[in-house]
Protein backbone atom coordinates (compact mmCIF):
# COMPACT_ATOMS: atom_id res chain seq x y z
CA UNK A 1 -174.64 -132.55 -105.45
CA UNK A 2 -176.92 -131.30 -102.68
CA UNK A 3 -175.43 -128.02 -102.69
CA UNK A 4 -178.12 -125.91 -104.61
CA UNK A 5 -179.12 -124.89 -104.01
CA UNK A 6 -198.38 -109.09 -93.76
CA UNK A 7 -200.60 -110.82 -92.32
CA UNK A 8 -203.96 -110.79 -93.70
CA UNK A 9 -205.10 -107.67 -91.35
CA UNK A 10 -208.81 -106.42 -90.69
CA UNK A 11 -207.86 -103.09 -92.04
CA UNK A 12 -206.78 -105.04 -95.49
CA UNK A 13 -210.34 -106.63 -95.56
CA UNK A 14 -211.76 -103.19 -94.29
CA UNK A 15 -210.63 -101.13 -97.14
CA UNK A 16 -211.12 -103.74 -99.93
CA UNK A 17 -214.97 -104.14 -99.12
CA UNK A 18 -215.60 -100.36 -99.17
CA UNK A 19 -214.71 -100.76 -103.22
CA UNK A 20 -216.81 -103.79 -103.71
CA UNK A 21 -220.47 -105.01 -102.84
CA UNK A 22 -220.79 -108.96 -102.14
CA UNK A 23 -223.56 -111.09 -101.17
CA UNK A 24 -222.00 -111.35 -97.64
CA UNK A 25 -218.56 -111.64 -95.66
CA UNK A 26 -217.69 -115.13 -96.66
CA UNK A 27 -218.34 -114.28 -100.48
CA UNK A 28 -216.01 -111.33 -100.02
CA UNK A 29 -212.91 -113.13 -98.47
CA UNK A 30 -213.12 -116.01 -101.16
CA UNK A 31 -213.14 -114.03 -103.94
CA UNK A 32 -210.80 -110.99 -102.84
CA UNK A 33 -207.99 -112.69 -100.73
CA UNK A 34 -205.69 -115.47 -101.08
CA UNK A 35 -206.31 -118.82 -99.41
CA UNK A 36 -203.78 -118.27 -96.32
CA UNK A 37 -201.77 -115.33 -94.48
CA UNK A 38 -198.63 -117.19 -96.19
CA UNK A 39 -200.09 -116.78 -99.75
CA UNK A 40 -201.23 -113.27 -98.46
CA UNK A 41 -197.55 -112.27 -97.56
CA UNK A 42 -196.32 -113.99 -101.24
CA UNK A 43 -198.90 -111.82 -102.90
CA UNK A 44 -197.29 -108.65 -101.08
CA UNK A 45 -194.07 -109.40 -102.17
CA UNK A 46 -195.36 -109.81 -105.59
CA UNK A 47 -196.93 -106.78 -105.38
CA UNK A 48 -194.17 -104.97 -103.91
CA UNK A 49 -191.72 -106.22 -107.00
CA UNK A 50 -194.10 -103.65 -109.31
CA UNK A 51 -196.82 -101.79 -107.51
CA UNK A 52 -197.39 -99.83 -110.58
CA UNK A 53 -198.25 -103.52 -112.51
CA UNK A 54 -199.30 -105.08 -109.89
CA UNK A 55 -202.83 -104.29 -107.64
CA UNK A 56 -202.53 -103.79 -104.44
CA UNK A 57 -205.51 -105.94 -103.85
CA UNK A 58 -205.16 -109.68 -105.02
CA UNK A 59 -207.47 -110.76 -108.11
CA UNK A 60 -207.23 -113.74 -108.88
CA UNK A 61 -208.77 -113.42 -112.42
CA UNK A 62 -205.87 -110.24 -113.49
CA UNK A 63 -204.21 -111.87 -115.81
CA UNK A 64 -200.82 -110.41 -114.62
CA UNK A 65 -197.48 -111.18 -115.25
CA UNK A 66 -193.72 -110.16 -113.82
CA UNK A 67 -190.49 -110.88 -115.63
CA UNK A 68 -188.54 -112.76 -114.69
CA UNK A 69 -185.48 -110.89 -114.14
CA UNK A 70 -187.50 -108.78 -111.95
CA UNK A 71 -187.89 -111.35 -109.84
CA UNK A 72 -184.28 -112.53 -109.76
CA UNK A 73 -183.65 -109.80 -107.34
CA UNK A 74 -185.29 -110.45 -104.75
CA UNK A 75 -182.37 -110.79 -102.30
CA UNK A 76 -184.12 -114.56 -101.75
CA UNK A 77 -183.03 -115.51 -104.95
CA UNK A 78 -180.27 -113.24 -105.87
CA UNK A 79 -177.44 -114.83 -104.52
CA UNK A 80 -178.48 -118.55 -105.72
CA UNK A 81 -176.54 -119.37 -108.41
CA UNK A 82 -179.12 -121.67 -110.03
CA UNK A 83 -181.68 -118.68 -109.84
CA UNK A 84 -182.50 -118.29 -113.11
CA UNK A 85 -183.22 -122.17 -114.16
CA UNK A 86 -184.73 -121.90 -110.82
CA UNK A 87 -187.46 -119.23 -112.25
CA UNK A 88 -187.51 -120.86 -115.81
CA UNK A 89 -188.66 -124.40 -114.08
CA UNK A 90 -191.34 -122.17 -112.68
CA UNK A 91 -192.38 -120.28 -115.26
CA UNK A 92 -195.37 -121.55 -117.45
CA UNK A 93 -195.65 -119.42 -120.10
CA UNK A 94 -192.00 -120.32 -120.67
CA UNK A 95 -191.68 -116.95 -122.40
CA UNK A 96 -189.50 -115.35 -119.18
CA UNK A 97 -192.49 -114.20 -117.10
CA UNK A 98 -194.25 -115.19 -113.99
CA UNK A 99 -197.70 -115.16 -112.94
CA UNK A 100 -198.43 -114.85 -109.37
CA UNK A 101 -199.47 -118.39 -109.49
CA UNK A 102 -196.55 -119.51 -110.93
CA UNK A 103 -194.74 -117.53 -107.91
CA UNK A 104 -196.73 -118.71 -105.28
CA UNK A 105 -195.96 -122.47 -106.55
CA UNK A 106 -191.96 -121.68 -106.57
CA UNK A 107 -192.57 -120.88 -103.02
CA UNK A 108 -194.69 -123.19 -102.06
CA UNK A 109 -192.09 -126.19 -103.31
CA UNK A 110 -189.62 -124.46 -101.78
CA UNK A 111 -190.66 -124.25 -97.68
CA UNK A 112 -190.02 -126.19 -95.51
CA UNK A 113 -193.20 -128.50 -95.17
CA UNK A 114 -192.80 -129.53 -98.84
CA UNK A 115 -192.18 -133.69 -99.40
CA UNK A 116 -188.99 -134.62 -100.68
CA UNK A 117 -190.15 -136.33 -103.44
CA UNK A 118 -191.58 -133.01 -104.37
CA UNK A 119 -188.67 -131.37 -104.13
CA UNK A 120 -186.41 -133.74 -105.56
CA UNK A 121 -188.75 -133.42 -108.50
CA UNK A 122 -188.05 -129.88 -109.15
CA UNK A 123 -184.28 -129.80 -108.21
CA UNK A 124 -183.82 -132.50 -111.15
CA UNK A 125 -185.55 -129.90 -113.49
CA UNK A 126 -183.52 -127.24 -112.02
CA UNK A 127 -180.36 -129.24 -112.79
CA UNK A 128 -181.13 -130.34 -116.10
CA UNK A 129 -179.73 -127.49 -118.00
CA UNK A 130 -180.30 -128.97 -121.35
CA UNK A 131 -183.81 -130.11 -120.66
CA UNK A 132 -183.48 -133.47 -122.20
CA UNK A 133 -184.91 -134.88 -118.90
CA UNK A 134 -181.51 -136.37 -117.92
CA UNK A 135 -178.66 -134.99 -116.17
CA UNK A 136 -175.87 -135.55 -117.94
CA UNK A 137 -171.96 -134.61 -118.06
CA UNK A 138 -172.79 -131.43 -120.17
CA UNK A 139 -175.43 -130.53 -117.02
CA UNK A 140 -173.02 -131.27 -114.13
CA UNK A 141 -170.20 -129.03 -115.61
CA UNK A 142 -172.94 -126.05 -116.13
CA UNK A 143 -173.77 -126.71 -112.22
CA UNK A 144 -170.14 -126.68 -110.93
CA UNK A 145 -169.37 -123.92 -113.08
CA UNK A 146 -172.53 -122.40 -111.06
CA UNK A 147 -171.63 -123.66 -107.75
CA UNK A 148 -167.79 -122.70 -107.85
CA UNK A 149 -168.27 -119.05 -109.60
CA UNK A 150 -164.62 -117.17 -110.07
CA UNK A 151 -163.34 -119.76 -108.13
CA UNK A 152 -162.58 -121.89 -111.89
CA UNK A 153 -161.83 -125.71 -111.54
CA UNK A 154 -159.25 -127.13 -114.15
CA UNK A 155 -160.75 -129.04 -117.17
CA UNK A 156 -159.31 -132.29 -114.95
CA UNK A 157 -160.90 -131.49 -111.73
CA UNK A 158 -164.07 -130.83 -113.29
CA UNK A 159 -163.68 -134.00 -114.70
CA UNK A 160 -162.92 -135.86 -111.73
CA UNK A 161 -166.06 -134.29 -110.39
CA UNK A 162 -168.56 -135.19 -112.70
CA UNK A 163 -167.27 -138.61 -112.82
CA UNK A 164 -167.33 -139.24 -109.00
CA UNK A 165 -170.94 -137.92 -109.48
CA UNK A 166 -172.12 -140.28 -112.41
CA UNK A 167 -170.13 -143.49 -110.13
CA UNK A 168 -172.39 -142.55 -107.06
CA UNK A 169 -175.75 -141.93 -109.07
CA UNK A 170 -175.47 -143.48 -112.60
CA UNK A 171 -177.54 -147.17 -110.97
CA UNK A 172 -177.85 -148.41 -114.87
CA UNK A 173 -174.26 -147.00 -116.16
CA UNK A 174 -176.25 -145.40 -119.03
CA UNK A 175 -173.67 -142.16 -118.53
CA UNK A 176 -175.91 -139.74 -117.12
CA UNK A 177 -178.84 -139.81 -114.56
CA UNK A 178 -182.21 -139.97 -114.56
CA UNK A 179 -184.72 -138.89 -112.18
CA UNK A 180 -184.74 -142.22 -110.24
CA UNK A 181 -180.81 -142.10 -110.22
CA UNK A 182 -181.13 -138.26 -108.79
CA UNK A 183 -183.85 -139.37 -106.17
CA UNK A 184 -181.37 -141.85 -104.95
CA UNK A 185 -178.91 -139.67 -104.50
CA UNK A 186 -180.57 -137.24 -102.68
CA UNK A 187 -182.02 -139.51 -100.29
CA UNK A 188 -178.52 -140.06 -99.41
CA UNK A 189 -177.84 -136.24 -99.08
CA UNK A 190 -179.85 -135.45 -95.34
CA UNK A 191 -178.94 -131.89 -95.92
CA UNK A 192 -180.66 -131.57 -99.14
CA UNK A 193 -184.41 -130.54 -97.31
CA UNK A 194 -182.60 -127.81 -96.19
CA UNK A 195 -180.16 -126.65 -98.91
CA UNK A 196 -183.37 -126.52 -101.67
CA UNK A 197 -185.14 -124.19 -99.42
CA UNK A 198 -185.97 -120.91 -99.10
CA UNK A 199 -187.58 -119.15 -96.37
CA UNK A 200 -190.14 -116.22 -97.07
């Protein structure tokens, strides 16, 4: 179940206040440059995804959107199998784009100093395919068919799967799991920190 699964450089500062005027240095870096050097390096993959859509200089009032299939190929995300819930979760227009805030959120919840609470949070929403805010049998066999790819398990063994699932996590025997069952779970799972993770 656990299975899921540059730098902020004078020069950049340099060129961007030789196309703006601002009451003084401070002004300038708040309004022209993201918080951190890891939200600078997020906003230069962004930017890299469509430089033709996206300026090279972060804004943070352009009201700028990627979709989200353009994303999916990063090779971060390409090879997850649950990338596309994975971008949907994210995604707050819920219209198949993604906002560089919305990006820099995915990533944020996905490094490594993110609680697990956190985490578990978003995994559930990742998991819950039908977004009925339960995991349920129908969910499970979307995420094995996920996890196992061409590699097809019979009708029984998918069976036996979800079952052993819903006997380890189902605390209430309501036939599917809710976000305190899932929590539980994972708390039981030590390699799920590193499994919903990536590294940018």
């Amino acid at each position: 179940m656990a299975v899921f699964v540059t730098y902020c450089s004078l020069k950049y500062l340099a060129e961007y206040c030789l196309t703006k005027q601002y009451n003084n240095e401070a002004d300038m870096v708040q309004k022209t440059v993201p918080a951190n050097i890891t939200e600078v390096k997020l906003y230069h993959r962004y930017h890299a995804l469509a430089p033709e859509i996206v300026p090279r200089y972060f804004n943070d009032s352009a009201d700028i959107k990627l979709p989200l299939e353009l994303i999916s190929e990063m090779p971060e995300l390409k090879e997850n199998p649950f990338h596309q819930k994975l971008l949907q979760v994210f995604s707050e227009d819920k219209q198949d784009n993604m906002s560089f805030n919305d990006f820099l959120n995915m990533f944020s919840i996905l490094s490594d100093l993110t609680p697990q609470h956190l985490k578990a949070y978003y995994a559930f929403k990742v998991y819950d395919f039908n977004s009925d805010n339960f995991i349920c049998q129908s969910d499970l066999e979307v995420m094995l068919g996920k996890l196992t790819g061409d590699e097809e398990l019979s009708h029984e063994e998918v069976q036996l799967v979800c079952h052993k699932i819903m006997e380890e996590g189902d605390l209430d025997g309501d036939g599917k799991l809710s976000f305190a069952d899932f929590e539980y779970m994972i708390t039981r799972a030590p390699d799920f920190m590193s499994t919903f993770h990536i590294r940018i």
